[in-house]
C-alpha atoms as a PDB file:
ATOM      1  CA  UNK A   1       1.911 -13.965  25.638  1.00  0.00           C
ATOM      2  CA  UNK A   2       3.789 -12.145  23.064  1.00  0.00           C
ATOM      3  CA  UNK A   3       2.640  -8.627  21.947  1.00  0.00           C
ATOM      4  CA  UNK A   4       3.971  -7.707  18.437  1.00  0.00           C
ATOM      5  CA  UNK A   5       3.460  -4.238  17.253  1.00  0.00           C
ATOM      6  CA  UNK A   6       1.870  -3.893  13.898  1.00  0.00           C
ATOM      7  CA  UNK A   7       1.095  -0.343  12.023  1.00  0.00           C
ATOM      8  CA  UNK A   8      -1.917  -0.522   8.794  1.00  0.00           C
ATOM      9  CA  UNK A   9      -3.632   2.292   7.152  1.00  0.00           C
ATOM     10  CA  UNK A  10      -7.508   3.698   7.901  1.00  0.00           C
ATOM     11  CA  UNK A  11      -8.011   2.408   4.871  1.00  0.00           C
ATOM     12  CA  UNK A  12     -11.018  -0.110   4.519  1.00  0.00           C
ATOM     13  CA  UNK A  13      -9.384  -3.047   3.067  1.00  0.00           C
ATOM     14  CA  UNK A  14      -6.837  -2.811   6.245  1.00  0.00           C
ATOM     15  CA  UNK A  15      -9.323  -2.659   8.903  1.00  0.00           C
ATOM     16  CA  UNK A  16     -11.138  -5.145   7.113  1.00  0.00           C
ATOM     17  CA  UNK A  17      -8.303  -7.509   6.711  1.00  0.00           C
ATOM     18  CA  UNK A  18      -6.965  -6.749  10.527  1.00  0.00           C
ATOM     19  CA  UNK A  19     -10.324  -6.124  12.207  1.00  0.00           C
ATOM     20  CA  UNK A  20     -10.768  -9.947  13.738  1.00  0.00           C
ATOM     21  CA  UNK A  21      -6.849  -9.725  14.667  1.00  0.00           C
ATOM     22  CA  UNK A  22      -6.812  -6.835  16.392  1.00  0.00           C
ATOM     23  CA  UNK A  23     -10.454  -7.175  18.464  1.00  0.00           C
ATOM     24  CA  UNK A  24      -9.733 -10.949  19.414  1.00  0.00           C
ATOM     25  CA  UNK A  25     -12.008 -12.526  17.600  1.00  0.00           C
ATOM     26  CA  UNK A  26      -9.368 -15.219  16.044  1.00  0.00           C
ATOM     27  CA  UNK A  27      -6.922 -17.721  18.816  1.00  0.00           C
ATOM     28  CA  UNK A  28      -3.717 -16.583  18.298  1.00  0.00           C
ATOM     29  CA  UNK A  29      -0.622 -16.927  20.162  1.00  0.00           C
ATOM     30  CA  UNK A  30       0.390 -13.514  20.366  1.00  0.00           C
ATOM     31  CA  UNK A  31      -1.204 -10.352  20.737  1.00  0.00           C
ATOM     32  CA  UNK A  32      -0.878  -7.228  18.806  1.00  0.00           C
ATOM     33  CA  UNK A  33      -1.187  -3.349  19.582  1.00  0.00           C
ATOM     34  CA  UNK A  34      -2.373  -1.634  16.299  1.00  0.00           C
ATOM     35  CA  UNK A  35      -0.940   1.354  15.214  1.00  0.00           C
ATOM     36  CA  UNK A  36      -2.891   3.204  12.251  1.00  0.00           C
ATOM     37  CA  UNK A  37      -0.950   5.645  10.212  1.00  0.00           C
ATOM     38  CA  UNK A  38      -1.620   7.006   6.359  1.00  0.00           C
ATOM     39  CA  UNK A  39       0.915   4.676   4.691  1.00  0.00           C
ATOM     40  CA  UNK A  40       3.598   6.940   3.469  1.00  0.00           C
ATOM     41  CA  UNK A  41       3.703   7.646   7.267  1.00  0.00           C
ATOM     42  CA  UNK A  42       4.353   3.769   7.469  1.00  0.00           C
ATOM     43  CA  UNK A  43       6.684   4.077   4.844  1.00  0.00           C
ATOM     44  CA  UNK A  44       8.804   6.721   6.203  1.00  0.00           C
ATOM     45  CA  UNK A  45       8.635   5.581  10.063  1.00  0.00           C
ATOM     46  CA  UNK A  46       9.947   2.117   8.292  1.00  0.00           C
ATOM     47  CA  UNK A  47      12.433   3.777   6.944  1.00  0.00           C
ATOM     48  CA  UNK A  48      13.424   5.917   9.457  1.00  0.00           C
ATOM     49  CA  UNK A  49      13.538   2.637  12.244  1.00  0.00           C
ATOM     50  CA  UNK A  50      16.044   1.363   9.574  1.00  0.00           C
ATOM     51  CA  UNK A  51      18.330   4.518   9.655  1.00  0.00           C
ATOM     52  CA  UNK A  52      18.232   4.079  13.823  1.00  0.00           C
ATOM     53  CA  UNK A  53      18.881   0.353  13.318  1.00  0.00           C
ATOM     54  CA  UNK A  54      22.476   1.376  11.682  1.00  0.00           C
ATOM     55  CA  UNK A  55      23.332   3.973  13.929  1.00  0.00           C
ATOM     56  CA  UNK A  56      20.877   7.157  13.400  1.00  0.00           C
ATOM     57  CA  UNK A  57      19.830   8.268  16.950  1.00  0.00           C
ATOM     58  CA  UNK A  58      16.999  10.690  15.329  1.00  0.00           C
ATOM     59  CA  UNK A  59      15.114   7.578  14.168  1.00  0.00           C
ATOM     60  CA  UNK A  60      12.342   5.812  15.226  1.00  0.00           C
ATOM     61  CA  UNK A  61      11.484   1.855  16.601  1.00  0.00           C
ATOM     62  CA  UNK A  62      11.261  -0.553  13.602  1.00  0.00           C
ATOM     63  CA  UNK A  63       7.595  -2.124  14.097  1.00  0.00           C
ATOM     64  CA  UNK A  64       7.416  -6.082  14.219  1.00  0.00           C
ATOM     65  CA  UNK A  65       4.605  -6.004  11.681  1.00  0.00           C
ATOM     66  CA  UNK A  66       4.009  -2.828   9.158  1.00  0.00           C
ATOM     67  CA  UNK A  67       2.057  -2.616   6.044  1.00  0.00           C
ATOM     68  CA  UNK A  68       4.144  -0.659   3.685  1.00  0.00           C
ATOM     69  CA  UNK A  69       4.406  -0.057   0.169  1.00  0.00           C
ATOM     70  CA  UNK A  70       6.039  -2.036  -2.437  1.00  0.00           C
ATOM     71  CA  UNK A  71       8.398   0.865  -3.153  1.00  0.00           C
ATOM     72  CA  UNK A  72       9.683   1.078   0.117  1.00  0.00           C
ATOM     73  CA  UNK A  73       9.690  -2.150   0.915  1.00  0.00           C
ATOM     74  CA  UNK A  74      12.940  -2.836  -1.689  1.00  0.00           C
ATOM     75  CA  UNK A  75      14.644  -0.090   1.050  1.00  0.00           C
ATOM     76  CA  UNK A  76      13.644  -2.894   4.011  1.00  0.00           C
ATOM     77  CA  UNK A  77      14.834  -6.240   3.243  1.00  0.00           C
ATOM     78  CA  UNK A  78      17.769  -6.432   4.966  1.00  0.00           C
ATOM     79  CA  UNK A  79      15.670  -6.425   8.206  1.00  0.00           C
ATOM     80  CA  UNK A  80      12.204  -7.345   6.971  1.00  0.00           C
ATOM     81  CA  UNK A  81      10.395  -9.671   4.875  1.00  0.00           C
ATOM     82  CA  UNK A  82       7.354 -10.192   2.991  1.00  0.00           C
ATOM     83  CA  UNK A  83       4.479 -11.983   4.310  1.00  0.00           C
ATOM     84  CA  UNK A  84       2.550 -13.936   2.120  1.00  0.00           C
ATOM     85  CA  UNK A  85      -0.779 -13.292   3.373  1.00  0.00           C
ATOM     86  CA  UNK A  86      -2.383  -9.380   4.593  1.00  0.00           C
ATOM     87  CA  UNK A  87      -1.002  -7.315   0.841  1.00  0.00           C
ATOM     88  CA  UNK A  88      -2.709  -5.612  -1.545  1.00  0.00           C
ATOM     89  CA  UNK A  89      -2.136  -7.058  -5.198  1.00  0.00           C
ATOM     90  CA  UNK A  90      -4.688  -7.168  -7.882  1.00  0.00           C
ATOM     91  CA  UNK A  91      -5.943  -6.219 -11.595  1.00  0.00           C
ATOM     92  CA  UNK A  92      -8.017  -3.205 -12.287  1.00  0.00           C
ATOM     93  CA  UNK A  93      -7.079  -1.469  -8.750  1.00  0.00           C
ATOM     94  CA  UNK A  94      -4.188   0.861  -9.419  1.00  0.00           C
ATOM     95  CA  UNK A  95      -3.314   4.067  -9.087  1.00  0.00           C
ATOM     96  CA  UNK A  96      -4.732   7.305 -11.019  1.00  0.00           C
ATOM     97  CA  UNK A  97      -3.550  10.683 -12.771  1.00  0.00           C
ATOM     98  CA  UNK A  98      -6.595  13.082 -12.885  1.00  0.00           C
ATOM     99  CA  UNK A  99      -6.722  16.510 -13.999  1.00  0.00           C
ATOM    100  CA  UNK A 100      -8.997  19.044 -14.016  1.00  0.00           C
ATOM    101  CA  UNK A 101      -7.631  21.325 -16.743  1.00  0.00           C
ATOM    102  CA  UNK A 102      -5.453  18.990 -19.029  1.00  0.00           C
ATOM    103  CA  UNK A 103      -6.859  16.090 -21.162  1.00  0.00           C
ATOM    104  CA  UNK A 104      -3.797  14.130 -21.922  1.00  0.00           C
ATOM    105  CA  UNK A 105      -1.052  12.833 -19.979  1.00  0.00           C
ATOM    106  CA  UNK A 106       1.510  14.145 -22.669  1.00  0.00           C
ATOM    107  CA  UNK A 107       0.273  17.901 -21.342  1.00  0.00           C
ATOM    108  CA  UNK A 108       1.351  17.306 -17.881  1.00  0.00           C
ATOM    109  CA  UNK A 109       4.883  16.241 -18.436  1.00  0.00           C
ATOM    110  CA  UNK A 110       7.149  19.138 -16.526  1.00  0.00           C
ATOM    111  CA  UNK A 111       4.132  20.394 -14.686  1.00  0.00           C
ATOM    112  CA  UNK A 112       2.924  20.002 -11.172  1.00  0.00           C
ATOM    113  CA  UNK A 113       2.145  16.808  -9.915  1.00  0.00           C
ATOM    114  CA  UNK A 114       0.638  16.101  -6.432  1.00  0.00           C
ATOM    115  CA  UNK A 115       1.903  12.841  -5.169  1.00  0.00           C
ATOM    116  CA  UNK A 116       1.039  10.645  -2.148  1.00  0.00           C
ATOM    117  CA  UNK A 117       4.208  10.219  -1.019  1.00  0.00           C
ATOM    118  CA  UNK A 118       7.961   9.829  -2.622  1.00  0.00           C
ATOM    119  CA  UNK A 119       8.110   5.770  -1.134  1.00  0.00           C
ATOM    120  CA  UNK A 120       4.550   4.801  -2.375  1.00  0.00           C
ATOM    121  CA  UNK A 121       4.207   2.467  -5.166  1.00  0.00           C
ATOM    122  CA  UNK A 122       2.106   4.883  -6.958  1.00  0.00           C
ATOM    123  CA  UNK A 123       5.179   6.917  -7.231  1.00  0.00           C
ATOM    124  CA  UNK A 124       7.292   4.428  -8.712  1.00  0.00           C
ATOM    125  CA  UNK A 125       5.169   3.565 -11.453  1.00  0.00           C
ATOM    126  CA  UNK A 126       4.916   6.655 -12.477  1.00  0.00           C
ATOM    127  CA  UNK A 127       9.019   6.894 -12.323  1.00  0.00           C
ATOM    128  CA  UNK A 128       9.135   4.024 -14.390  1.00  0.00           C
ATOM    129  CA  UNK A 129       5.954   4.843 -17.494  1.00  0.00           C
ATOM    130  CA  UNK A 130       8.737   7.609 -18.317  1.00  0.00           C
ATOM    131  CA  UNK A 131      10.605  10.691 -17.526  1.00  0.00           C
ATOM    132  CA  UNK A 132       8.628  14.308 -17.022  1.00  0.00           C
ATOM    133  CA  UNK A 133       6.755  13.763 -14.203  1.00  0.00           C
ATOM    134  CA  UNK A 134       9.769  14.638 -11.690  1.00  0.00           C
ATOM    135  CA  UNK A 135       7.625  17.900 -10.681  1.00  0.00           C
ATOM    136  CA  UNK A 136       6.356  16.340  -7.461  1.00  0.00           C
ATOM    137  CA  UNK A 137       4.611  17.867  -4.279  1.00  0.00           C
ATOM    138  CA  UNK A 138       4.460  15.556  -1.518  1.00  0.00           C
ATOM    139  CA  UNK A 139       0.731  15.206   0.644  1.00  0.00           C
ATOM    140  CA  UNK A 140      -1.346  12.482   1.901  1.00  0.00           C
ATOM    141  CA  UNK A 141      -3.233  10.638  -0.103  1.00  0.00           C
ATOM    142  CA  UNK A 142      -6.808  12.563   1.290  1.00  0.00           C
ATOM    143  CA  UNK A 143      -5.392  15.823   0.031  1.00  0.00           C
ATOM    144  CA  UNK A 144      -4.630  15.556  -3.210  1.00  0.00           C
ATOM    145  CA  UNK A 145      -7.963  15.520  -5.045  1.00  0.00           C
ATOM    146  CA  UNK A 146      -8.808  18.638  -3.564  1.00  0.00           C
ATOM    147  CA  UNK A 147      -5.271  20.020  -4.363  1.00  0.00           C
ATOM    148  CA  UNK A 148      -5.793  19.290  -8.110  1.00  0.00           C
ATOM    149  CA  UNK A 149      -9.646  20.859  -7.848  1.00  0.00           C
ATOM    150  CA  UNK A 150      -8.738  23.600  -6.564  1.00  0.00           C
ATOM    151  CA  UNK A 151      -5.660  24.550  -8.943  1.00  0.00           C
ATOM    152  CA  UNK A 152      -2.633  23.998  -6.260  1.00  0.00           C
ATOM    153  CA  UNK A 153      -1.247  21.193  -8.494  1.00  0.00           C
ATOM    154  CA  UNK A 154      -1.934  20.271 -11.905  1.00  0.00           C
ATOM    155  CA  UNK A 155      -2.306  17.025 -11.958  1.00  0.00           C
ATOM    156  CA  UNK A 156      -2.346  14.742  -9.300  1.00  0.00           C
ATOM    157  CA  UNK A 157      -1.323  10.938  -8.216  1.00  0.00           C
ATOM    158  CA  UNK A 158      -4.385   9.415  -6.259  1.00  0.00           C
ATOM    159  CA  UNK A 159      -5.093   5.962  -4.902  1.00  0.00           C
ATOM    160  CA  UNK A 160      -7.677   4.323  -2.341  1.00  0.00           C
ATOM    161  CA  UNK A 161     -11.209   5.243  -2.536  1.00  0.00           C
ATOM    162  CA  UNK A 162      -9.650   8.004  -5.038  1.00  0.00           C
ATOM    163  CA  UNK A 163     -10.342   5.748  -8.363  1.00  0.00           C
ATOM    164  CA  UNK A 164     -14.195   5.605  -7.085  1.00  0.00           C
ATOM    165  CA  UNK A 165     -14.415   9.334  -6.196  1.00  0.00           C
ATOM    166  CA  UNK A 166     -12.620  11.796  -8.485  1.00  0.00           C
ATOM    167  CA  UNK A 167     -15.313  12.700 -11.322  1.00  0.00           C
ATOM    168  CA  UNK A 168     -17.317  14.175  -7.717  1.00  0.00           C
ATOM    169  CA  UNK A 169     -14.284  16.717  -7.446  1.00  0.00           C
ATOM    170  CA  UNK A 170     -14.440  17.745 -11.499  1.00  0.00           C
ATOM    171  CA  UNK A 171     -11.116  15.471 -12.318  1.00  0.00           C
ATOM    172  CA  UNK A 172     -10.832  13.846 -15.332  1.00  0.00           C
ATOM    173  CA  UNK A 173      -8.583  10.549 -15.052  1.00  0.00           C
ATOM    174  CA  UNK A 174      -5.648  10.884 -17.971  1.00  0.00           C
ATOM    175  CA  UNK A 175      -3.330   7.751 -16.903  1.00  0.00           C
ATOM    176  CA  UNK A 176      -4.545   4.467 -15.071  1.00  0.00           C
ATOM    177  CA  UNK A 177      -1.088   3.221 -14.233  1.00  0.00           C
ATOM    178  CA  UNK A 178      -2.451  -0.537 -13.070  1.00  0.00           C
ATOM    179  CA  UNK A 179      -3.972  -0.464 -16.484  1.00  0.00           C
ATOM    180  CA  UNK A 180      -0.401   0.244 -17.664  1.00  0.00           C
ATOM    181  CA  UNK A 181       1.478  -2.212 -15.974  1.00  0.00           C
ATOM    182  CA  UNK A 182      -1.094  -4.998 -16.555  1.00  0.00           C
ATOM    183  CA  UNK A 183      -1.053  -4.409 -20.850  1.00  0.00           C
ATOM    184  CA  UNK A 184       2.716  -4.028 -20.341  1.00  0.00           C
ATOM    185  CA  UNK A 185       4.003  -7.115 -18.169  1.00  0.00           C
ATOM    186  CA  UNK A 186       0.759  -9.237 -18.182  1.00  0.00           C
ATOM    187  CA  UNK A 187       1.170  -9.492 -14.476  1.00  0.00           C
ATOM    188  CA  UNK A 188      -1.625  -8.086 -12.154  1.00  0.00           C
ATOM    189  CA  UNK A 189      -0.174  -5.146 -10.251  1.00  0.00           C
ATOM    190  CA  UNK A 190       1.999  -5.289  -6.640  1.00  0.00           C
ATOM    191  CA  UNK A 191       0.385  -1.944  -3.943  1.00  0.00           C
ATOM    192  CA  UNK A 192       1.410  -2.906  -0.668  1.00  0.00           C
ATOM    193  CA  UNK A 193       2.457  -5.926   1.585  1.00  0.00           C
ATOM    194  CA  UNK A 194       2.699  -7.204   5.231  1.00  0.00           C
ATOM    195  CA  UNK A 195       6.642  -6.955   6.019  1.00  0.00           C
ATOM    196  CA  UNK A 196       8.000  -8.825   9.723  1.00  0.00           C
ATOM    197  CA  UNK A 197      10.725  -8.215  11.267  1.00  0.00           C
ATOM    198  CA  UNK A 198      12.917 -11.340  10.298  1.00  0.00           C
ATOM    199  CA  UNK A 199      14.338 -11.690  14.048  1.00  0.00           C
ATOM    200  CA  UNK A 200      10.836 -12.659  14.734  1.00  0.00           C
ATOM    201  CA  UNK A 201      12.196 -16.323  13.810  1.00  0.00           C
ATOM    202  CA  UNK A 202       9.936 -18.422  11.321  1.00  0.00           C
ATOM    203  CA  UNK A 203       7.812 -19.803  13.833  1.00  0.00           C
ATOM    204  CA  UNK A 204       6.191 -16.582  14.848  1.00  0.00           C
ATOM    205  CA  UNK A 205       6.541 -15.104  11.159  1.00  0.00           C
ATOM    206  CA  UNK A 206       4.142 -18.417  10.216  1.00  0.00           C
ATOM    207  CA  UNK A 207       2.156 -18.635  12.758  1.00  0.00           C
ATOM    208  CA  UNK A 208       1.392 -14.877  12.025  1.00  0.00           C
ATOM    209  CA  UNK A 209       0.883 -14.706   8.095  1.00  0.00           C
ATOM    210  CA  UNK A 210      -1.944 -17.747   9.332  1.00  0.00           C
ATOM    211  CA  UNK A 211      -3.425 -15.922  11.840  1.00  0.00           C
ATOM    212  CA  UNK A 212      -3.927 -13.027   8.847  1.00  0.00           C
ATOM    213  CA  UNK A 213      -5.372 -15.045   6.849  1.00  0.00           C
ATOM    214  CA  UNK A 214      -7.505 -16.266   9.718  1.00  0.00           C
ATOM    215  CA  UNK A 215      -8.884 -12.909  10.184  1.00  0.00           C
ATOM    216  CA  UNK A 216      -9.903 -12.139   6.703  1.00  0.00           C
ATOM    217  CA  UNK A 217     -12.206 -15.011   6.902  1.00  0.00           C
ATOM    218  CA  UNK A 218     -13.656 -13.831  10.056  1.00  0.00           C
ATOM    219  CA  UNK A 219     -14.435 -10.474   8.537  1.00  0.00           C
ATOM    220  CA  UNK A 220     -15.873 -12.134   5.186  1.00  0.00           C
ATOM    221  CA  UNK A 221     -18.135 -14.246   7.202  1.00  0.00           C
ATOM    222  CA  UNK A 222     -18.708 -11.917   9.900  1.00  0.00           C
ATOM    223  CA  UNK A 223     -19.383  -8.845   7.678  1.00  0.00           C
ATOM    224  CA  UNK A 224     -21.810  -6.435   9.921  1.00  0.00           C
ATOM    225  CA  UNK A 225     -19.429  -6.905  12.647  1.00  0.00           C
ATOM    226  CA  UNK A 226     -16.719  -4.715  11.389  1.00  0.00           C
ATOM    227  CA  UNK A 227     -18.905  -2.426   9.465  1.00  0.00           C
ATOM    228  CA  UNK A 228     -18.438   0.140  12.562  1.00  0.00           C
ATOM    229  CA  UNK A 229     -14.636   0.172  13.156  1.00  0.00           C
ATOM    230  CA  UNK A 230     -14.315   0.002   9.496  1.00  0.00           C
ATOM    231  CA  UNK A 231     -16.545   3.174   9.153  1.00  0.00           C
ATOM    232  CA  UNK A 232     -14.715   5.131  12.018  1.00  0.00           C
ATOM    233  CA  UNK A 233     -11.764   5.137  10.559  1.00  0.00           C
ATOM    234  CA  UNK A 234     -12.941   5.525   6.678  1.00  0.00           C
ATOM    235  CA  UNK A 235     -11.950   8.508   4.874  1.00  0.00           C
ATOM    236  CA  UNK A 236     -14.965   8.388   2.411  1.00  0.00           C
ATOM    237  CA  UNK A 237     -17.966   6.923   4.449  1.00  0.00           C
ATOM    238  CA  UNK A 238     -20.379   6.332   1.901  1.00  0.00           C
ATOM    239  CA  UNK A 239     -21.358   2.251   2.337  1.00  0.00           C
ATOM    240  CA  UNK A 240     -21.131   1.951  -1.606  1.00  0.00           C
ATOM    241  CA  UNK A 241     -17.538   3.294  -1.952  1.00  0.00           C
ATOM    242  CA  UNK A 242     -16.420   1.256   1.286  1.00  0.00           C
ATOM    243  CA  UNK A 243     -17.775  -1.903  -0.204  1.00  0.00           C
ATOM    244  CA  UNK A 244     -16.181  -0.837  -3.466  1.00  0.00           C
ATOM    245  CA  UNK A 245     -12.927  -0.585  -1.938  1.00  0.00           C
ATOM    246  CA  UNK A 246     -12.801  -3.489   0.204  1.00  0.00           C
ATOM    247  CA  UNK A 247     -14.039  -5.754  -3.209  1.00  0.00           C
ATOM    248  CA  UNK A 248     -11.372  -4.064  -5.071  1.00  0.00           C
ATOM    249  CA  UNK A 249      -8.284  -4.310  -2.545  1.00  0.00           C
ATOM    250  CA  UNK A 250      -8.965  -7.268  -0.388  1.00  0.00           C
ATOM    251  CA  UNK A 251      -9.225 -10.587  -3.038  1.00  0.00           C
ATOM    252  CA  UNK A 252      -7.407 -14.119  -3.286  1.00  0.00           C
ATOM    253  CA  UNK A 253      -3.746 -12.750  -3.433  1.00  0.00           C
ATOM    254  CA  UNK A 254      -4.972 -11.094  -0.039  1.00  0.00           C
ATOM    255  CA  UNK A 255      -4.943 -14.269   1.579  1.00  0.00           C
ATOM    256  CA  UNK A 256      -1.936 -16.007  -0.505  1.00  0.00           C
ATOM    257  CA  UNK A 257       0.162 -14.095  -3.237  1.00  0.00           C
ATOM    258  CA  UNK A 258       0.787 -17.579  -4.858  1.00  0.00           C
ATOM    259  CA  UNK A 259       2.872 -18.166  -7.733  1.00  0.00           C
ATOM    260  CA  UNK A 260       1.267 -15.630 -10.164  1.00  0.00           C
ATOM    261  CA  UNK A 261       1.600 -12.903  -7.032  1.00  0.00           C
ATOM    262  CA  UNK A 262       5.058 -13.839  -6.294  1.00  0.00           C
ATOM    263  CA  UNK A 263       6.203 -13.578  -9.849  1.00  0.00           C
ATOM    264  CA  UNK A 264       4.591  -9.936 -10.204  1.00  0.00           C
ATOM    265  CA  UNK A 265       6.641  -8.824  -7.096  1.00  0.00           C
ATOM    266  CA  UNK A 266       9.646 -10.234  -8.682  1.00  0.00           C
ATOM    267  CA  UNK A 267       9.023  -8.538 -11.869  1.00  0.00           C
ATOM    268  CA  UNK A 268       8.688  -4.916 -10.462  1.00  0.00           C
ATOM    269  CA  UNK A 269      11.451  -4.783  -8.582  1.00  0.00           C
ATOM    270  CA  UNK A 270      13.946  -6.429 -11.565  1.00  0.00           C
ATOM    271  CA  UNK A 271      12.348  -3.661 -13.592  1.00  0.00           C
ATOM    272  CA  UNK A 272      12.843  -0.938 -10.854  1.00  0.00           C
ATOM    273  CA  UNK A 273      16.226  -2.120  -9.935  1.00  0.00           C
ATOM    274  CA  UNK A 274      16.836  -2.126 -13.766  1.00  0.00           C
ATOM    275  CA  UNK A 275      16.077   1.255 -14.181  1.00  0.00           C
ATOM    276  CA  UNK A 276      18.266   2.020 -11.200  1.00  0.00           C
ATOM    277  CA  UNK A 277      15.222   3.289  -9.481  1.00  0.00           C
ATOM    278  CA  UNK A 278      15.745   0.861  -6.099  1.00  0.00           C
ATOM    279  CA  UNK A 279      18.590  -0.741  -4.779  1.00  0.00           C
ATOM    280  CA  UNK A 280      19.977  -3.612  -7.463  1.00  0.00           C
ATOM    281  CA  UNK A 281      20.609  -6.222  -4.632  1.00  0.00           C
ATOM    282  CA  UNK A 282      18.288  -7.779  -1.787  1.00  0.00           C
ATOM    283  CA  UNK A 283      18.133 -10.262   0.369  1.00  0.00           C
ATOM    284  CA  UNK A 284      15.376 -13.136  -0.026  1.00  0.00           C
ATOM    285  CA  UNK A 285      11.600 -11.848   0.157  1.00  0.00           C
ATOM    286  CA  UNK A 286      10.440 -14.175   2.001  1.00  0.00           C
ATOM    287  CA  UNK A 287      11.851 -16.766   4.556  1.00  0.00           C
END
């Protein structure tokens, strides 16, 4: 049987989504070895496979299955594409800018900004609401509250279980950048996707986009189950902000982006591209 490598985040609505997959609760077959990384780390080991796949020696193996962020995904396509099923697309779930000292997101423009990572689709939203913000420090994602609490940066760039937790650090939220994007396209707002290796062939691509989709249903109907593995690998571990998370992240575009899904991914990166902020031509998304 086939093992395919596949890399997610500690995140809740990952190990939710890849719990069933990953502990053989679902027929599949292939098998899988999990890797869990923050997701810039995804991002940038996605990256970096790509720079070894044209002749860097310093980089690393390309995964067969990664989550990644929108953002770098547009970086990807020449040896990747999007699965349907497994991302993390939605209304009312984007990223944040808090603050604990300004009010306004017109008083951070030039100042420090604490960022979850330069390839995160957090990032380029905030590239494209408009110019100012280029005043970046890089961290993960678990970081940056504190950072901004504490006075290291002066504003800072959260996602995840942030947008349920930042008030208990003292932040006050200045920009919801979902929000944003929603009033200004309409279109409910692209985080993160499933990308395969497209040498997989479409057989195995299909067969593994079902099997995804397979073990979301498992974990919806099989809900204590995960609860532990979910838990161990939680950053905030309070049940309420877990459940929060995983009702937030993990909805019907989780299963199937659909039409309205697919249309949302197109429209970010025409605008992105547009704005000369990714690369202007790609190959197909999907097979």
């Amino acid at each position: 049987m086939n093992t395919l490598t596949l890399g997610y985040s500690p995140c809740p609505n990952d190990t939710f989504i890849f719990y069933a997959l990953t502990h053989g609760r679902i027929p599949a077959d292939f098998t899988v070895r999990e890797i869990l990384e923050d997701v810039e780390t995804l991002n940038a080991r996605a990256i970096a496979g790509r720079q070894a796949s044209t002749g860097n020696p310093a980089a690393g193996e390309m995964l067969d299955l990664t989550k990644i962020s929108f953002h770098a995904a547009a970086y990807l396509l020449d040896d990747y594409c999007l699965l349907r099923s497994g991302g993390a697309l939605g209304r009312g779930c984007g990223p944040l800018v808090v603050s604990r000292d300004y009010s306004d997101i017109e008083d951070i423009r030039g100042r420090r900004i604490a960022i979850p990572g330069r390839y995160t689709t957090a990032q380029l939203l905030l590239m494209l609401y408009g110019r100012g913000f280029e005043d970046v420090a890089v961290m993960q994602f678990d970081r940056i509250m504190p950072a901004v609490a504490s006075g290291e940066a002066d504003a800072g760039l959260i996602i995840h279980e942030g947008r349920f937790t930042y008030r208990n650090y003292g932040l006050k939220k200045l920009l919801d950048l979902g929000e944003w994007w929603e009033k200004e396209t309409g279109s409910p707002i692209p985080l993160g996707c499933i990308l395969a290796k497209r040498s997989l062939g479409r057989e195995t691509i299909l067969a593994v986009e079902d099997a995804i989709r397979r073990s979301i249903a498992y974990a919806r109907n099989n809900r204590a189950e995960c609860t532990g593995y979910i838990k161990a690998h939680a950053q905030e571990m309070e049940d309420s902000v877990i459940d929060g998370h995983i009702g937030l992240y993990v909805n019907s575009f989780s299963d199937d982006f659909g039409e309205e899904g697919v249309r949302a991914i197109e429209n970010l990166f025409s605008l992105a591209s547009g704005a000369g902020v990714i690369p202007a031509k790609r190959p197909p998304l999907f097979l």
